[in-house]
C-alpha atoms as a PDB file:
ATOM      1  CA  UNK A   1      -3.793   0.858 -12.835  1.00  0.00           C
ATOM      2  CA  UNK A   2      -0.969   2.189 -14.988  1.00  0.00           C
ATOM      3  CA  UNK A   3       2.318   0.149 -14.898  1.00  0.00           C
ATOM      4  CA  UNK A   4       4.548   2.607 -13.298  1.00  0.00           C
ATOM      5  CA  UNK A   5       2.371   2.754 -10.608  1.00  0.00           C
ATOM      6  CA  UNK A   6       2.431  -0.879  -9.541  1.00  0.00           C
ATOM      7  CA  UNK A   7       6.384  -0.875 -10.302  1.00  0.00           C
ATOM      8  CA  UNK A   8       6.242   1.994  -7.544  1.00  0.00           C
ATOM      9  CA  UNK A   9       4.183  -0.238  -5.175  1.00  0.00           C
ATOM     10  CA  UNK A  10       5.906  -3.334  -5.768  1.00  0.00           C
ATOM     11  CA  UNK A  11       9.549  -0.943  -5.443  1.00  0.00           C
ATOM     12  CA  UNK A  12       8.198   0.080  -2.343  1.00  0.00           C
ATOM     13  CA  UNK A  13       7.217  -3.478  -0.708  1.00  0.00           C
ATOM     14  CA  UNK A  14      10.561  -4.543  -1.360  1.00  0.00           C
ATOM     15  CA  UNK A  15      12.227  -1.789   0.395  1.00  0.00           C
ATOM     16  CA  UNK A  16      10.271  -2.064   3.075  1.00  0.00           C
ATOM     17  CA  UNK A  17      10.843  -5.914   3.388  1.00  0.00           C
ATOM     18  CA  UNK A  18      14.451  -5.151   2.978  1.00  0.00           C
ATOM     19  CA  UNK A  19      14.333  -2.566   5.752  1.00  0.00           C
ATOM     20  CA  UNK A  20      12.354  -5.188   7.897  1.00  0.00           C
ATOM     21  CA  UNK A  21      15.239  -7.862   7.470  1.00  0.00           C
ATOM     22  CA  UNK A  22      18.092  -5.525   8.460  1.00  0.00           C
ATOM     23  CA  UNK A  23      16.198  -4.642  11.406  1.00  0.00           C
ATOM     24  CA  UNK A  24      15.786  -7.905  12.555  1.00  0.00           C
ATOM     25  CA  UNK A  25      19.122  -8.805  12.194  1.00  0.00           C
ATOM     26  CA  UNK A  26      20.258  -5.730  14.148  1.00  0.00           C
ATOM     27  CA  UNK A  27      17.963  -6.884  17.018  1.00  0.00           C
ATOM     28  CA  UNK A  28      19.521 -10.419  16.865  1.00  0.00           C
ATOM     29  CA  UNK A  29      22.827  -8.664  17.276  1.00  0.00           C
ATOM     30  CA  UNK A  30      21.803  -6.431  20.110  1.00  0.00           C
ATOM     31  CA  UNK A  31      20.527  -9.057  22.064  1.00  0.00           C
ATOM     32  CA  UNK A  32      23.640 -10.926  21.246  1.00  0.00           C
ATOM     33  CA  UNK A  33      25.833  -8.469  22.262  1.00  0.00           C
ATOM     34  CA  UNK A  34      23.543  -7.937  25.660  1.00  0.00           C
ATOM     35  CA  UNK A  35      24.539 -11.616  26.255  1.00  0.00           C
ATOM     36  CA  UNK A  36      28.022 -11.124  25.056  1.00  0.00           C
ATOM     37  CA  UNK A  37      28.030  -8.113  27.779  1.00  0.00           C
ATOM     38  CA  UNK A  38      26.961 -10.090  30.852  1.00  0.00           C
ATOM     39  CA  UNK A  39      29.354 -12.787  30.042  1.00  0.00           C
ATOM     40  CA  UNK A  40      32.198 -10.777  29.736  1.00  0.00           C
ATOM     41  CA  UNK A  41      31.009  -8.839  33.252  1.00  0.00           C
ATOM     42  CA  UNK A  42      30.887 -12.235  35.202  1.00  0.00           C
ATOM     43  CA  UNK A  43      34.327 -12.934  33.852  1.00  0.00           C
ATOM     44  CA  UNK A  44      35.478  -9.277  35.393  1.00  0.00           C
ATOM     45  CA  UNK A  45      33.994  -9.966  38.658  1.00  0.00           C
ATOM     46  CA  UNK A  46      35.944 -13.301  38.578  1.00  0.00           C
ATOM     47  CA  UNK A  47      38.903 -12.001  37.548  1.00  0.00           C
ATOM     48  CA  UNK A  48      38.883  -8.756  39.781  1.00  0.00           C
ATOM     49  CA  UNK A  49      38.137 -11.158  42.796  1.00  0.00           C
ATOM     50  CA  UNK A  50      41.329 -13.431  42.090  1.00  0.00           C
ATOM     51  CA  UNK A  51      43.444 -10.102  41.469  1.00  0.00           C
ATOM     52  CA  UNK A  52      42.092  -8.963  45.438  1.00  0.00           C
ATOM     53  CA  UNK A  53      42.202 -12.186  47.428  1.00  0.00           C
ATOM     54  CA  UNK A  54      45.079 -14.004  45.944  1.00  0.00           C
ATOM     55  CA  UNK A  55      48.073 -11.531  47.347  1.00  0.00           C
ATOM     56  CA  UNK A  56      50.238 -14.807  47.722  1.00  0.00           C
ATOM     57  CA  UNK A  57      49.847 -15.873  43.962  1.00  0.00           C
ATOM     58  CA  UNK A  58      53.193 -15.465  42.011  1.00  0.00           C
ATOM     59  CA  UNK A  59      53.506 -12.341  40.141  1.00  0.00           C
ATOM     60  CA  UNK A  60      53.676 -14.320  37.028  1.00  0.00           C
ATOM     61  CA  UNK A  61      49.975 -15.309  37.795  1.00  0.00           C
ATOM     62  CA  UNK A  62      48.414 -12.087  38.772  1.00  0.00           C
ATOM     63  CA  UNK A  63      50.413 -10.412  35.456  1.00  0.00           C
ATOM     64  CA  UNK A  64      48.266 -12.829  33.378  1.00  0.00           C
ATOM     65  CA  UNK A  65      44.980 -12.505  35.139  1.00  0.00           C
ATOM     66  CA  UNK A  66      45.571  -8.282  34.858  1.00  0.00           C
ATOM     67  CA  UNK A  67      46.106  -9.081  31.134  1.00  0.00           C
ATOM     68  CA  UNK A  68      42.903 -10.837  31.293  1.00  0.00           C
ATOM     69  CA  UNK A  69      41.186  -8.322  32.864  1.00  0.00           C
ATOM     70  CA  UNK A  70      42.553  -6.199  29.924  1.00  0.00           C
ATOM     71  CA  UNK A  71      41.329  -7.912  27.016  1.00  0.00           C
ATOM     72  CA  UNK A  72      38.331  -8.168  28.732  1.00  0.00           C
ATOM     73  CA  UNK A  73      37.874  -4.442  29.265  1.00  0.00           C
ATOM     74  CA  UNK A  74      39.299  -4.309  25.197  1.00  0.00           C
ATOM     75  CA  UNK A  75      36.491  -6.475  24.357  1.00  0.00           C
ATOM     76  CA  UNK A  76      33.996  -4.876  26.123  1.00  0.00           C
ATOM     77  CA  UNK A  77      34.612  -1.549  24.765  1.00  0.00           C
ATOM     78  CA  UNK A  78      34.572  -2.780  21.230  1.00  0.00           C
ATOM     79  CA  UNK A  79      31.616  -3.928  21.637  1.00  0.00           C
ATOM     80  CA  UNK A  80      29.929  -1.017  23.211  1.00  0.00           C
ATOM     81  CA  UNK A  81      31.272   0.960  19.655  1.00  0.00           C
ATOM     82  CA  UNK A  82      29.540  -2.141  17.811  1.00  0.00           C
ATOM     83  CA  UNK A  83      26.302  -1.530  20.002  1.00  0.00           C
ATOM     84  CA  UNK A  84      26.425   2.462  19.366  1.00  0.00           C
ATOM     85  CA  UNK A  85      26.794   1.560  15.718  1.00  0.00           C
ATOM     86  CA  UNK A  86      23.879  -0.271  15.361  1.00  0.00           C
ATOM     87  CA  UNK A  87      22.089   2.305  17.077  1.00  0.00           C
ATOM     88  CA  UNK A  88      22.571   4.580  14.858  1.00  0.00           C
ATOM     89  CA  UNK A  89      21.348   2.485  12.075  1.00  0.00           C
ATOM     90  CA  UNK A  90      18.174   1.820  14.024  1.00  0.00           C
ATOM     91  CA  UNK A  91      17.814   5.083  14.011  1.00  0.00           C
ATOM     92  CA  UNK A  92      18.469   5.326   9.817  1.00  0.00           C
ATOM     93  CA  UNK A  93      16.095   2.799   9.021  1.00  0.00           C
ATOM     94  CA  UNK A  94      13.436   4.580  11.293  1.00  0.00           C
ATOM     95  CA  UNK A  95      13.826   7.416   9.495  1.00  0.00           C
ATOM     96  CA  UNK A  96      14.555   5.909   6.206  1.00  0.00           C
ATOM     97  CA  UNK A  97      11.014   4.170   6.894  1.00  0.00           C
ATOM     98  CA  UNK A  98       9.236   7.894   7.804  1.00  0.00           C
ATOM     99  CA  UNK A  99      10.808   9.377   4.108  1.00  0.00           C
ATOM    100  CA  UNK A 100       9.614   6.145   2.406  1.00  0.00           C
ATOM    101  CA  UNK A 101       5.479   7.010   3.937  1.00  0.00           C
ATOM    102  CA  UNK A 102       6.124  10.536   3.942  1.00  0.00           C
ATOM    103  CA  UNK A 103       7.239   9.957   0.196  1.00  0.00           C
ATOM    104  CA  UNK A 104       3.804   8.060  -1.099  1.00  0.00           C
ATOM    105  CA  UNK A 105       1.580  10.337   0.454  1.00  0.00           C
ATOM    106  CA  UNK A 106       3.184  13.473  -1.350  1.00  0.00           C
ATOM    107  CA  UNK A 107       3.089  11.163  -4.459  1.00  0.00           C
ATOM    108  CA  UNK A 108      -0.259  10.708  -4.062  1.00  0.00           C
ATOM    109  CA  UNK A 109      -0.618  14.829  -3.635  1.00  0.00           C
ATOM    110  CA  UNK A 110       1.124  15.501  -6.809  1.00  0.00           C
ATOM    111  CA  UNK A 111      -0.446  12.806  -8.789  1.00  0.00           C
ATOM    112  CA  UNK A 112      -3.560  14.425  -8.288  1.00  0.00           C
ATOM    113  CA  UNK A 113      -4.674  17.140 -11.298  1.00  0.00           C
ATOM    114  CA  UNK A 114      -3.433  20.862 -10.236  1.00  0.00           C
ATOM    115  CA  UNK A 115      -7.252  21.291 -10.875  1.00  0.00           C
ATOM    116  CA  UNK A 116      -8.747  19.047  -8.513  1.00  0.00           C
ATOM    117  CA  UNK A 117      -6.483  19.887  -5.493  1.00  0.00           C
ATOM    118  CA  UNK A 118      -8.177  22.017  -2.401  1.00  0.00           C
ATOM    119  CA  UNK A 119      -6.430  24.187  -0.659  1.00  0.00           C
ATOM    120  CA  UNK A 120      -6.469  21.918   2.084  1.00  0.00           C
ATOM    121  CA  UNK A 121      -4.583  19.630  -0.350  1.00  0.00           C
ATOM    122  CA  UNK A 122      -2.025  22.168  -0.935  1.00  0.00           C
ATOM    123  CA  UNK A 123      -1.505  22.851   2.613  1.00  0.00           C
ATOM    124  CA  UNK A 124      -1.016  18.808   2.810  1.00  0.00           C
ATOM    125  CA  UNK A 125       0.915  18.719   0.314  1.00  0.00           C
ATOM    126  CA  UNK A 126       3.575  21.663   1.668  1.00  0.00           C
ATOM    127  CA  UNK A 127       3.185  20.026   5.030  1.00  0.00           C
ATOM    128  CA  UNK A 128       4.059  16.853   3.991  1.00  0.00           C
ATOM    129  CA  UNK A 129       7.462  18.209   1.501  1.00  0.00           C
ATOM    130  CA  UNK A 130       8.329  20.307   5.198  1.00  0.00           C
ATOM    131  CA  UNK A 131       8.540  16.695   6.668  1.00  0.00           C
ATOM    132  CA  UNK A 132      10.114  15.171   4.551  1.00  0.00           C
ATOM    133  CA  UNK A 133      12.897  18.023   4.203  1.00  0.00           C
ATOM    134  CA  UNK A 134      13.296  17.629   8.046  1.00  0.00           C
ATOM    135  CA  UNK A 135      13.858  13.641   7.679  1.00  0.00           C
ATOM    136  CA  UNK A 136      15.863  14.082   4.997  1.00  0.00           C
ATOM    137  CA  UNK A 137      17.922  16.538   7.334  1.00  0.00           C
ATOM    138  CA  UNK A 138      18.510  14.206  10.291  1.00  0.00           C
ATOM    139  CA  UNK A 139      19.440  10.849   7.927  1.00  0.00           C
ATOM    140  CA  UNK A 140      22.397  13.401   6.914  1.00  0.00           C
ATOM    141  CA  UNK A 141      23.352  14.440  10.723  1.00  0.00           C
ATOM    142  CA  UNK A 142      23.344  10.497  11.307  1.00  0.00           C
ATOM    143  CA  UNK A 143      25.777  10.225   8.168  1.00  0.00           C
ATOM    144  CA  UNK A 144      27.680  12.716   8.874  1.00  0.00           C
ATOM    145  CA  UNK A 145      28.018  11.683  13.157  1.00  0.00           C
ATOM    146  CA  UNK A 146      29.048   8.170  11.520  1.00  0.00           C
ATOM    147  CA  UNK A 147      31.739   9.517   9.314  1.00  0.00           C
ATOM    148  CA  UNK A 148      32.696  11.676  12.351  1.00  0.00           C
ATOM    149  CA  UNK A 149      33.334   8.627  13.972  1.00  0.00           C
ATOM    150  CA  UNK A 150      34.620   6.526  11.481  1.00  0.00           C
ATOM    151  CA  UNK A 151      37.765   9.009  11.032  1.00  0.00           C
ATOM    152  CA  UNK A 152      38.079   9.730  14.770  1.00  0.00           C
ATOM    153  CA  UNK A 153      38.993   5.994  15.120  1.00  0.00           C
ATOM    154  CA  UNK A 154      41.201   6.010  12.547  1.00  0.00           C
END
């Protein structure tokens, strides 16, 4: 078993360890900000129920509790970018995942002698490159949707 080969392997274990970890810790911070999202709705329901029933409060009052109702709305909204964002890298290391298998088998293909391939192997082989062109494809539509995004905002 020729060096490169277990460099490859071992390359590719730690990638896909690496992918593993961020994924995890995107799923922490999803369910976090699921948390995050009820909280700040019970807090709105509060608030918008002080706003209706307290007519007689001084103006000073309702003022701060409309602020509050603001920041709350703010808040809420920047997290629903945070929650899109992650999203979309879900969706990147899903597909980062696909080239990474799609990747070793056509290694495996093309490692093989030009002489010993069928043309089933071929076919595999052109089948396989096809996929991997098409995942290749939508990583760059994600990219390019985040950049889109990243300038709209500023």
């Amino acid at each position: 078993y020729p060096t490169w080969k277990r460099t490859l392997a071992r390359r590719a274990r730690e990638s896909q360890v690496k992918r593993f970890c961020r994924a995890q810790a995107i799923q922490r911070r999803l369910e976090e900000i699921e948390v995050t999202f009820r909280e700040l709705e019970q807090q709105g329901i509060k608030l918008e129920k002080l706003l209706r029933d307290e007519n007689e409060s001084p103006a000073g009052q309702q003022t701060q509790w409309t602020n509050q109702l603001l920041y709350l709305v703010q808040k809420k909204n920047s997290l629903m970018t945070e929650e899109s964002d992650l999203m979309i890298a879900v969706q990147e290391l899903k597909l980062e995942e696909q080239q990474c298998q799609l990747d070793q088998k056509l290694r495996s293909y093309m490692n093989k002698q030009e002489t010993l391939k069928t043309p089933e192997d071929e076919k595999a082989e052109q089948e396989i490159l096809k996929q991997l062109l098409e995942v290749v494809n939508k990583r760059n539509v994600l990219i390019q949707m985040q950049e889109e995004k990243r300038l709209s905002e500023l």
